[in-house]
C-alpha atoms as a PDB file:
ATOM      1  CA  UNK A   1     125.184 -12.920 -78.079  1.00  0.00           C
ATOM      2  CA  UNK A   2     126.878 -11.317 -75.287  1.00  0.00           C
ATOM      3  CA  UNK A   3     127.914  -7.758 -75.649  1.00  0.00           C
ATOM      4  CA  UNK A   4     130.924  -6.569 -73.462  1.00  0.00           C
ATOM      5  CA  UNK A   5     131.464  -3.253 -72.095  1.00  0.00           C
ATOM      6  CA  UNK A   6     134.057  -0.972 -74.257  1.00  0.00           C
ATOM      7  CA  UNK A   7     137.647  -0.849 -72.428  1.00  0.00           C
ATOM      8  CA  UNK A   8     138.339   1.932 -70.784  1.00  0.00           C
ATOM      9  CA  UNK A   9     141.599   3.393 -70.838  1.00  0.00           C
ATOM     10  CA  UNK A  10     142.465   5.592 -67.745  1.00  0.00           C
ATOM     11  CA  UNK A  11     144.795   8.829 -68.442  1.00  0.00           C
ATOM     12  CA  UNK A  12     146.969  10.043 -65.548  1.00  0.00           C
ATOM     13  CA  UNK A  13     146.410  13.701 -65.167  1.00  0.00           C
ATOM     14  CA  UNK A  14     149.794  15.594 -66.224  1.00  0.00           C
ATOM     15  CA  UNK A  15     151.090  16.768 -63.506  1.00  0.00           C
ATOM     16  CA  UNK A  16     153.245  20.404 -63.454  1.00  0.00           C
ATOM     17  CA  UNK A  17     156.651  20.394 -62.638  1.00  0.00           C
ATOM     18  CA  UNK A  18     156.884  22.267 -59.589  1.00  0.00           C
ATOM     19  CA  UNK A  19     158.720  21.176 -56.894  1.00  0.00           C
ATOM     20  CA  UNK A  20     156.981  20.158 -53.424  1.00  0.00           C
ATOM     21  CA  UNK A  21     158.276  21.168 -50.430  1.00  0.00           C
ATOM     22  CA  UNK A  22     159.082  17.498 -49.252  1.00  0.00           C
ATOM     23  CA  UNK A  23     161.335  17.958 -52.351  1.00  0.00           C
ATOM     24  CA  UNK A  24     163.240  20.725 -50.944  1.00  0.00           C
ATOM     25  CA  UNK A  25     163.932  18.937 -47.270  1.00  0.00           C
ATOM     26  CA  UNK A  26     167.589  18.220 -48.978  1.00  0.00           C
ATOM     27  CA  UNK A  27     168.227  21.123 -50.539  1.00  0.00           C
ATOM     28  CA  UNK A  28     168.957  25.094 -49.025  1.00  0.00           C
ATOM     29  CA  UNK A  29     166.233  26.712 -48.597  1.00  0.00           C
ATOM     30  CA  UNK A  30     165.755  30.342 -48.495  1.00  0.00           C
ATOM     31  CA  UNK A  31     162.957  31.534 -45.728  1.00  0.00           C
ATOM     32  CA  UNK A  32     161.778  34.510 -44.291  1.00  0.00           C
ATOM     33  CA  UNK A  33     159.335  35.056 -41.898  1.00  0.00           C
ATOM     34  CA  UNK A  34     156.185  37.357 -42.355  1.00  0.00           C
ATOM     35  CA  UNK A  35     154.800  38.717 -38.637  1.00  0.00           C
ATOM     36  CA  UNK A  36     152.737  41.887 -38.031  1.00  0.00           C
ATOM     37  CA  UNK A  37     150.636  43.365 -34.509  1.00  0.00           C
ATOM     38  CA  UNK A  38     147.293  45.334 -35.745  1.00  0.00           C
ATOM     39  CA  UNK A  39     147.763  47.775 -32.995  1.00  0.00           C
ATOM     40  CA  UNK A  40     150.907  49.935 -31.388  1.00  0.00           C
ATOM     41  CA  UNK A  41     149.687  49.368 -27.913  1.00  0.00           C
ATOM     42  CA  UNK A  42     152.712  47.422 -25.531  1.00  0.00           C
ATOM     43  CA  UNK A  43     151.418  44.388 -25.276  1.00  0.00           C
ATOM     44  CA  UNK A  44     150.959  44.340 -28.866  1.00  0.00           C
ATOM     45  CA  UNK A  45     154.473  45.832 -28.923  1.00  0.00           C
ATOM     46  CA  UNK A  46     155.702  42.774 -27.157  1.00  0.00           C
ATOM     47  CA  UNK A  47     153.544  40.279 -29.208  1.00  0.00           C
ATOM     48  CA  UNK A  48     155.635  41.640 -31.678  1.00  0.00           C
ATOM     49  CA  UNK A  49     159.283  41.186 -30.653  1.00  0.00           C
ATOM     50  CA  UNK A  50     158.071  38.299 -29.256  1.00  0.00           C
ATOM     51  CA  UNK A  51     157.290  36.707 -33.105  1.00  0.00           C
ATOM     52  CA  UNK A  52     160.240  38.187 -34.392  1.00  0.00           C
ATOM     53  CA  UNK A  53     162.474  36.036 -31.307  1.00  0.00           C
ATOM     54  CA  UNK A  54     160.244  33.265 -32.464  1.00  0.00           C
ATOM     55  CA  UNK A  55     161.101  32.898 -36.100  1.00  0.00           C
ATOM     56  CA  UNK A  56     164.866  33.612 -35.642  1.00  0.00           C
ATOM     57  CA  UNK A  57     164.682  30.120 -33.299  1.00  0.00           C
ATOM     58  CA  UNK A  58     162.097  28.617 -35.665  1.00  0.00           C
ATOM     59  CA  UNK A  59     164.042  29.023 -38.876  1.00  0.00           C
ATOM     60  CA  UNK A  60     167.236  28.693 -37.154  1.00  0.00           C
ATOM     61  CA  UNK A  61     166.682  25.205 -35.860  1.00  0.00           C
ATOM     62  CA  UNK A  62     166.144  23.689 -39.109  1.00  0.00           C
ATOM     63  CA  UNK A  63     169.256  22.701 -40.415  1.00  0.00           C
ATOM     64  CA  UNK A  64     169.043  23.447 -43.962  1.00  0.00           C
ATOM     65  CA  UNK A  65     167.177  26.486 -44.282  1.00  0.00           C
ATOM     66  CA  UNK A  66     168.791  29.666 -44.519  1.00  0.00           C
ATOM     67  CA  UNK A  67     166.952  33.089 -42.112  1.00  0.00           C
ATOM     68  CA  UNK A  68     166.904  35.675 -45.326  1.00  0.00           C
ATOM     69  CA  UNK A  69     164.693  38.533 -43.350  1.00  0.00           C
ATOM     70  CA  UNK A  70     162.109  39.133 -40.936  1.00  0.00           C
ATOM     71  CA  UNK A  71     159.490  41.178 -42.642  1.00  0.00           C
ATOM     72  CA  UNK A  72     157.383  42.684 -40.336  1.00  0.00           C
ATOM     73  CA  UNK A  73     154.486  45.679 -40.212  1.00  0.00           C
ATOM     74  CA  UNK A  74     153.960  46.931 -36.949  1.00  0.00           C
ATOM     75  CA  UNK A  75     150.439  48.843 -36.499  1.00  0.00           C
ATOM     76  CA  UNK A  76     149.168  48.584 -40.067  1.00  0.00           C
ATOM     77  CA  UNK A  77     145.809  47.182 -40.982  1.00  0.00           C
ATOM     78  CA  UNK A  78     145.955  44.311 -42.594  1.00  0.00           C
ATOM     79  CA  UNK A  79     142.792  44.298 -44.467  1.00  0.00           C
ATOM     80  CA  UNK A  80     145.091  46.609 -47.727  1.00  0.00           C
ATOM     81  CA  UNK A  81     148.220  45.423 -48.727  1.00  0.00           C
ATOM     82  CA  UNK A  82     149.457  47.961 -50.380  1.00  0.00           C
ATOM     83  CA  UNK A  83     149.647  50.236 -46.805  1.00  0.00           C
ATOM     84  CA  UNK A  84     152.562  47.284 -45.881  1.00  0.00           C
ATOM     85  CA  UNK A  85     155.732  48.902 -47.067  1.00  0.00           C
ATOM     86  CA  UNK A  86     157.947  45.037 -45.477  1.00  0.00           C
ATOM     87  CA  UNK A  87     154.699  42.471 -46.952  1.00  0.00           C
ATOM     88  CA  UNK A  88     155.651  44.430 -50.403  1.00  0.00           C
ATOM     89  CA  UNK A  89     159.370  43.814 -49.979  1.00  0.00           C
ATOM     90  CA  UNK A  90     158.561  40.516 -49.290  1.00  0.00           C
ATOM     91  CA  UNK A  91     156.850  40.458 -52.404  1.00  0.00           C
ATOM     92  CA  UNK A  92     159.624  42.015 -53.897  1.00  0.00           C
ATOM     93  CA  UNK A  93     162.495  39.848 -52.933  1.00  0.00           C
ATOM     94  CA  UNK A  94     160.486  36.905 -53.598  1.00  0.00           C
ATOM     95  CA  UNK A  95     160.179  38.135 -57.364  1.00  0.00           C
ATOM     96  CA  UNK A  96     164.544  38.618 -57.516  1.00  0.00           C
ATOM     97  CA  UNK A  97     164.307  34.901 -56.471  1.00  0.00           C
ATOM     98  CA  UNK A  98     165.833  35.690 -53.259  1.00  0.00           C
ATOM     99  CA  UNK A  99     163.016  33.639 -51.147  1.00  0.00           C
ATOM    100  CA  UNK A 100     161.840  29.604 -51.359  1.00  0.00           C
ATOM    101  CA  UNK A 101     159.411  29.627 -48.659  1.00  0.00           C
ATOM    102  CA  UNK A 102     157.539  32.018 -46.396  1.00  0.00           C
ATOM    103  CA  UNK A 103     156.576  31.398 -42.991  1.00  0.00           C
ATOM    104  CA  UNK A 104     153.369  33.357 -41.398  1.00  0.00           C
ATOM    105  CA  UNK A 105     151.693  32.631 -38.300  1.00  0.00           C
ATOM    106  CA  UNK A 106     148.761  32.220 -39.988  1.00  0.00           C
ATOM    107  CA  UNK A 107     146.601  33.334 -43.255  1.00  0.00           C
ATOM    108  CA  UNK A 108     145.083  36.244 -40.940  1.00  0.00           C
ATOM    109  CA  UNK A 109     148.601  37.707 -40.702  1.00  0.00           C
ATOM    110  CA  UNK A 110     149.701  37.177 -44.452  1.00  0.00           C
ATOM    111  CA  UNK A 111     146.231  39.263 -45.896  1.00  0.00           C
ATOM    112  CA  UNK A 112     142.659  39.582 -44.262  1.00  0.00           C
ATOM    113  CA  UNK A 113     141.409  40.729 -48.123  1.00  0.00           C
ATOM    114  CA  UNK A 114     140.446  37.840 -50.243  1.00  0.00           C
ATOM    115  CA  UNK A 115     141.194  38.993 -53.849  1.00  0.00           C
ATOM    116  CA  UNK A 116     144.669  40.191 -51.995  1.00  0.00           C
ATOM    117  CA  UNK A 117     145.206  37.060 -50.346  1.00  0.00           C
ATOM    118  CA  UNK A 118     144.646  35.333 -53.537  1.00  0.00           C
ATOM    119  CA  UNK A 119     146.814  37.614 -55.799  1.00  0.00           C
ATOM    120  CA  UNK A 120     150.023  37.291 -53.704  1.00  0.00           C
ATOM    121  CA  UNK A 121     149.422  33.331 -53.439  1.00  0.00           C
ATOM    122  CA  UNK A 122     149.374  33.456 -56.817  1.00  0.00           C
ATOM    123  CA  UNK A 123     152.336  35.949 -57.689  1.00  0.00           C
ATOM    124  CA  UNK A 124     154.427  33.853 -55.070  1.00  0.00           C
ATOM    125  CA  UNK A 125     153.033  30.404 -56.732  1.00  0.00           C
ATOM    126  CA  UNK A 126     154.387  31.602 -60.334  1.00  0.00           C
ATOM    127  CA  UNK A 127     158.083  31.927 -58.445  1.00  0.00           C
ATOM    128  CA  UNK A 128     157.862  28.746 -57.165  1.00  0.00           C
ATOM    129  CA  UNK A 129     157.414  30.280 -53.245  1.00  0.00           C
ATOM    130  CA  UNK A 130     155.683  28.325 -50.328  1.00  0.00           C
ATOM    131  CA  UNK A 131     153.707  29.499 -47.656  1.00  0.00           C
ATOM    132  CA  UNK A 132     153.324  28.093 -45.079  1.00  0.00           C
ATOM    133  CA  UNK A 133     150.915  29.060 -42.571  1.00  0.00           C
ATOM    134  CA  UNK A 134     151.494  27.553 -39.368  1.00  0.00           C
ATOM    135  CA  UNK A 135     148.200  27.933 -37.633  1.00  0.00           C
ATOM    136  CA  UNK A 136     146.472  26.442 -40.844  1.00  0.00           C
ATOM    137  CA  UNK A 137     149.391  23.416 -41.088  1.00  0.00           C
ATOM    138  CA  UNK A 138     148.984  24.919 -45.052  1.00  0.00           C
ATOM    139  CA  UNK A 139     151.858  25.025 -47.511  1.00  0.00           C
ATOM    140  CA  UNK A 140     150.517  26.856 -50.583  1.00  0.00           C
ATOM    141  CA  UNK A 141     152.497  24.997 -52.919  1.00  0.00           C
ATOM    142  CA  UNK A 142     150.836  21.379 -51.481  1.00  0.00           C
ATOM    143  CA  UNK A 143     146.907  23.366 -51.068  1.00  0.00           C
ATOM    144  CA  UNK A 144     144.507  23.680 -53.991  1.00  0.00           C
ATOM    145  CA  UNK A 145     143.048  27.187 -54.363  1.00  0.00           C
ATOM    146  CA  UNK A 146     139.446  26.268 -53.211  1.00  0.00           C
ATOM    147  CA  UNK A 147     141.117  25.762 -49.389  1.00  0.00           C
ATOM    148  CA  UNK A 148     143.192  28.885 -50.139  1.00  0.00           C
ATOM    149  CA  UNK A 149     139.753  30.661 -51.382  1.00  0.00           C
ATOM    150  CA  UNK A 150     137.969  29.580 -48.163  1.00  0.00           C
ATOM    151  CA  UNK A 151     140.823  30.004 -45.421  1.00  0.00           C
ATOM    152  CA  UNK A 152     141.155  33.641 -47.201  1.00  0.00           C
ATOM    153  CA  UNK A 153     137.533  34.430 -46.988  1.00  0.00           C
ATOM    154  CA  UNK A 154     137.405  33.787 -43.539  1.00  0.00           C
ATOM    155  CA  UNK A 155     139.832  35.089 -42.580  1.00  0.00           C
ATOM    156  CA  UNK A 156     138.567  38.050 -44.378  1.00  0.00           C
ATOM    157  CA  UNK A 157     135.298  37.724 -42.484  1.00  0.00           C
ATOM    158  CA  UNK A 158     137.226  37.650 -39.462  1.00  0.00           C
ATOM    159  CA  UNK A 159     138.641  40.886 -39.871  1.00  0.00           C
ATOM    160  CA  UNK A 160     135.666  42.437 -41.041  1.00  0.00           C
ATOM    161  CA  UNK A 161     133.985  40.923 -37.508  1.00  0.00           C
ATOM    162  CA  UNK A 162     136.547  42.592 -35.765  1.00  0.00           C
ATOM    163  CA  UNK A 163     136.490  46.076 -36.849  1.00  0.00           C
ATOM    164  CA  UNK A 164     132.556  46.228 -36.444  1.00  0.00           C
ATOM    165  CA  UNK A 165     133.003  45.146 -32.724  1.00  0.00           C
ATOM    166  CA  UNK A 166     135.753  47.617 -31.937  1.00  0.00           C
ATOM    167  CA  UNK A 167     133.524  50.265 -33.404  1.00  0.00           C
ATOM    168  CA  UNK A 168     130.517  48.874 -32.108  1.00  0.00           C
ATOM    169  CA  UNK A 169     132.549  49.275 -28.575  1.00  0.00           C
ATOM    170  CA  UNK A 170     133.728  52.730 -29.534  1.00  0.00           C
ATOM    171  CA  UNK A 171     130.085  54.188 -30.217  1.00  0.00           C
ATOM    172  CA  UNK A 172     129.179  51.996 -26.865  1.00  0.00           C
ATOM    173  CA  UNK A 173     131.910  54.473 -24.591  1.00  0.00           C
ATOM    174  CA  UNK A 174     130.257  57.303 -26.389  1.00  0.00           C
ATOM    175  CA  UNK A 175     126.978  56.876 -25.557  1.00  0.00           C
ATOM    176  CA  UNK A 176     128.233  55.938 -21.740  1.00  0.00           C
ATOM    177  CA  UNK A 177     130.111  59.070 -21.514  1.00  0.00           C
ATOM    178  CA  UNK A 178     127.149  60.480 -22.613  1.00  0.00           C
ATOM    179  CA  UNK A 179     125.064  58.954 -19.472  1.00  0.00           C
ATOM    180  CA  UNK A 180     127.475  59.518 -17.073  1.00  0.00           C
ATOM    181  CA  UNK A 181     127.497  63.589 -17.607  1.00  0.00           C
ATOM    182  CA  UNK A 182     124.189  63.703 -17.971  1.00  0.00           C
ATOM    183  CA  UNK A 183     124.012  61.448 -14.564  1.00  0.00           C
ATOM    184  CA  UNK A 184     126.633  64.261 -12.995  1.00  0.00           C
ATOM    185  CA  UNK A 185     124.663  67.039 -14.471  1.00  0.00           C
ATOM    186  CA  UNK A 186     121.472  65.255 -12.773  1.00  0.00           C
ATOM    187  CA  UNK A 187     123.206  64.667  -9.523  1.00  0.00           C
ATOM    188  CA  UNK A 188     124.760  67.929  -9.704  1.00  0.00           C
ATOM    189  CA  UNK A 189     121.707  69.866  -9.722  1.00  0.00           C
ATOM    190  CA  UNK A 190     119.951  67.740  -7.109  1.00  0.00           C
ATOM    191  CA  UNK A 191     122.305  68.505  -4.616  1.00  0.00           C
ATOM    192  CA  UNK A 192     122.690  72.158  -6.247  1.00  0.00           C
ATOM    193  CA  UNK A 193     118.762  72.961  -6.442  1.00  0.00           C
END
C-alpha cells in the first residue's frame, strides 16, 4: 500500500493596490525635491544652491514629471524634524495630494532619526508618495520596511558619529588653546625672569 503525499495547494499572497512607480512612467507625475546643508558656512552655502540647480535639471529632464517645489532647510539639524519648517511643508503638500514622488539625495538628508524617518515613510506611503533616494537607488514605494529600518538606523548612527567627532574636535581646540597660553605664559616668563 503506497501512501501519497497530500496536495498542496499554493495561495498567491494578495497583493495591495498601490501603484509602482514603473506604473507611473506614463502618467504626470508630481515631484519635488527635498535638499538641506547641516551648516551655514559658504561652501556649505554653495553645496546648497548647487542641489537646488541640480534638481531643477534633474526633474526637468524627465519628460513627464512636473518640478512642484524645491523644499529645502538650510543650517538646520537634521537629527529633529519638527525644527524643518520646508521638510514639514513637504509633508504638508504631500497630504493635499499635491506631490507623487519625492526626490532626496539620500536617506541622510530626508531624516537622520529613525522613528522620524520611519513615521514620514509611512505618512507619505498612506498617500501613495515615493521616495526616492538617489544615493540608496531606493524608491519607498518598491522597498520593504526592514531596508527602510536599516538604511534609517544608519543613517541615524551616522549622524550621531558625526556630532561626537565635531565635539570631540571642539573640546580638542580647547584643551590646545589651553597649552598654547600656558606655553606663552611659560615662554613669557623665561624670557621675563
Amino acid at each position: 500500500h503506497e501512501t501519497t503525499a497530500p496536495k498542496v495547494k499554493v495561495i498567491a499572497p494578495r497583493k495591495k493596490f498601490q501603484p509602482s512607480y514603473n506604473d507611473r512612467q506614463n502618467r504626470e507625475i508630481r515631484v519635488g525635491a527635498y535638499c538641506r546643508v547641516s551648516t551655514d558656512s559658504d561652501e556649505q552655502e554653495l553645496s546648497y544652491e548647487t542641489q537646488c540647480e541640480y534638481y531643477e535639471n534633474y526633474i526637468g529632464s524627465h519628460e513627464n514629471w512636473e518640478l512642484v517645489a524645491i523644499y529645502s532647510d538650510e543650517g538646520i539639524t537634521g537629527t529633529s524634524t519638527n525644527k524643518r519648517s520646508d521638510f514639514m511643508r513637504m509633508i504638508d503638500d504631500a497630504r493635499a495630494g499635491k506631490l507623487d514622488m519625492i526626490i532626496t539625495k539620500s536617506i541622510t538628508r530626508f531624516a537622520r532619526n529613525t522613528v522620524d524617518s520611519l513615521m514620514y515613510l509611512r505618512i507619505l506611503k498612506e498617500y501613495n508618495v515615493d521616495v526616492y533616494f538617489e544615493v540608496e537607488n531606493v524608491h519607498s514605494l518598491e522597498a520593504n520596511e526592514m531596508l527602510l529600518t536599516i538604511l534609517s538606523s544608519v543613517a541615524q548612527q551616522s549622524s550621531e558619529d558625526k556630532s561626537m567627532a565635531i565635539s570631540q574636535t571642539e573640546e580638542r581646540l580647547i584643551l590646545l588653546k589651553k597649552k598654547q597660553k600656558l606655553f606663552e605664559r611659560s615662554f613669557l616668563n623665561i624670557f621675563q625672569g
